[in-house]
Protein backbone atom coordinates (compact mmCIF):
# COMPACT_ATOMS: atom_id res chain seq x y z
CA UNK A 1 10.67 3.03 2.98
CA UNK A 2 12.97 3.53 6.00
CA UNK A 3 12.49 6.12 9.31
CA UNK A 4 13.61 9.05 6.71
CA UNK A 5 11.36 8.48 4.02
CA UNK A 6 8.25 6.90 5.63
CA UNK A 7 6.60 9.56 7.58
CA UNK A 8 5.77 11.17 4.17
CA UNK A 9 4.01 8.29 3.26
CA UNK A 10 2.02 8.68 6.35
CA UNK A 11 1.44 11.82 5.58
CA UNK A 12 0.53 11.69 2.13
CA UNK A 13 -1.75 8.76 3.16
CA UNK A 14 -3.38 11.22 5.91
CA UNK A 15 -3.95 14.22 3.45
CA UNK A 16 -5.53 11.81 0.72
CA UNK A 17 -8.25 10.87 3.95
CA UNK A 18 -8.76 14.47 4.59
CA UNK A 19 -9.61 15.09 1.12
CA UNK A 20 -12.28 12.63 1.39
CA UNK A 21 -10.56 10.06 -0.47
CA UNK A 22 -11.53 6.34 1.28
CA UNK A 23 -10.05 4.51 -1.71
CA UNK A 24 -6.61 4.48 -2.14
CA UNK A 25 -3.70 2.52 -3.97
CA UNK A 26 -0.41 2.65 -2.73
CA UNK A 27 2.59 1.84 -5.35
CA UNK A 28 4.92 0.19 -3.99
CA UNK A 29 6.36 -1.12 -7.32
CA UNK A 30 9.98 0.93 -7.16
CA UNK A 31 10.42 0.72 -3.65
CA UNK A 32 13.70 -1.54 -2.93
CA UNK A 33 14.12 -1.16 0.65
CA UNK A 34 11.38 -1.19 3.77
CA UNK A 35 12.31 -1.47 7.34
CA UNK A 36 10.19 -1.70 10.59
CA UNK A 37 8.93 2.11 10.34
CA UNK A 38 7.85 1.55 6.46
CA UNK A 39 5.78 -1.69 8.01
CA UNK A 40 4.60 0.52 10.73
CA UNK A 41 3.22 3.22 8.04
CA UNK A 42 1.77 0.09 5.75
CA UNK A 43 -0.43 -1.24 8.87
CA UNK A 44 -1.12 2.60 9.84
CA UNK A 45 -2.07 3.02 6.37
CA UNK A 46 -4.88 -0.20 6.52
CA UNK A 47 -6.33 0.67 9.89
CA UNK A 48 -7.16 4.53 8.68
CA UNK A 49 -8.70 3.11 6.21
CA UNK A 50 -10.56 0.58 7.48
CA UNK A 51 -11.62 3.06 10.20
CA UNK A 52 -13.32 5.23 7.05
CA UNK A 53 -14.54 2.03 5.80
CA UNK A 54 -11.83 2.54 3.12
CA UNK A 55 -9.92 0.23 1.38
CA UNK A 56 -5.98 0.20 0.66
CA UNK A 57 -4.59 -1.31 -2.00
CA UNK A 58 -0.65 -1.95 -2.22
CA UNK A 59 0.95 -2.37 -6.01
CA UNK A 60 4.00 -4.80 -5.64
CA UNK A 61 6.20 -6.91 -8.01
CA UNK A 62 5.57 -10.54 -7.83
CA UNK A 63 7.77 -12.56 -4.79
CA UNK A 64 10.31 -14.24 -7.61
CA UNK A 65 10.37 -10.87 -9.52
CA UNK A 66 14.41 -9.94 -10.25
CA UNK A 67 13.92 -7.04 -8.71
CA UNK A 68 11.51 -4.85 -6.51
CA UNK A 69 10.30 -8.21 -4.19
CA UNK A 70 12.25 -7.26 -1.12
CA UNK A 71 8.84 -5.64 0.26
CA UNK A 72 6.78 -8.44 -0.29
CA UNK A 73 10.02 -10.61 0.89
CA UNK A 74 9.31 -8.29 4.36
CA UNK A 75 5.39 -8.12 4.80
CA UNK A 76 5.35 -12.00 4.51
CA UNK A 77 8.36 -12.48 7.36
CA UNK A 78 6.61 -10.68 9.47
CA UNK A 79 3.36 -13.11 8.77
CA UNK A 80 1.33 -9.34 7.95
CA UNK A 81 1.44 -9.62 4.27
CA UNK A 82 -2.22 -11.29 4.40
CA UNK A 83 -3.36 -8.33 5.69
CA UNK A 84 -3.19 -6.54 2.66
CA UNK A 85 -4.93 -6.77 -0.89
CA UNK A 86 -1.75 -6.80 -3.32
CA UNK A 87 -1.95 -6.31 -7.22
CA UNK A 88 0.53 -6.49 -9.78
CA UNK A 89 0.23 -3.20 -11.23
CA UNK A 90 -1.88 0.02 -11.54
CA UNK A 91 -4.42 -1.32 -14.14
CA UNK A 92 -5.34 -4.71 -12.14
CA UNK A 93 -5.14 -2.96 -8.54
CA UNK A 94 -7.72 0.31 -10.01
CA UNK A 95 -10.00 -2.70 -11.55
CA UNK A 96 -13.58 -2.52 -10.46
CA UNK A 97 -14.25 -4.40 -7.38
CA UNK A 98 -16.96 -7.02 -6.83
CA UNK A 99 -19.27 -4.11 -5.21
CA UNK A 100 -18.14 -1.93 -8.33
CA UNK A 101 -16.57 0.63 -6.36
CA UNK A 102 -13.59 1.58 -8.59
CA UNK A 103 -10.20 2.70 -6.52
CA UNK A 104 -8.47 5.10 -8.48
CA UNK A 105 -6.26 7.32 -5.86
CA UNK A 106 -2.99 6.18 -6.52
CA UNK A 107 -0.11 7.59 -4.25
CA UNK A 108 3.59 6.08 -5.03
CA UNK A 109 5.76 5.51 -2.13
């Protein structure tokens, strides 16, 4: 997620609100590259939600996976990767919750 490629995020994150949608997962799984604007979107992304009493959910690969860690590498650098609940993958990040609200709006970035 660089300047080019983020403000669709934003957007599609934006349209899923309109829709009504207040539970959303991003995946974040293929994504090898995020820069300051991608970080930007991320935090954009929690506070909308938040605002709608939402939740956001981000799908990365583990910190020591081979591949795909570089976001998670990012987020914790820049000490805001405890601001986000992060799953492994589609099935444990669309679980049920503790309040049983189920998040299944998934968007991939």
């Amino acid at each position: 997620m660089d300047l080019v490629t983020s403000p669709a995020v934003r957007q599609h994150v934006h349209d899923a609100v309109a829709e009504g949608r207040h539970w959303l997962v991003l995946d974040l799984s293929e994504v090898r590259f995020c820069d300051s604007s991608g970080v930007g979107v991320l935090i954009a992304a929690r506070r909308l939600m938040r605002s709608c009493s939402g939740r956001l959910r981000l799908i990365l690969p583990p910190q020591d996976a081979a591949h795909g860690s570089h976001v998670h590498r990012v987020l914790a650098a820049l000490g805001v990767r405890r601001l986000f609940d992060v799953y492994p993958d589609l099935g444990a990040a669309t679980e049920l919750d503790e309040d049983g609200e189920d998040a299944v709006d998934s968007l991939s970035a």
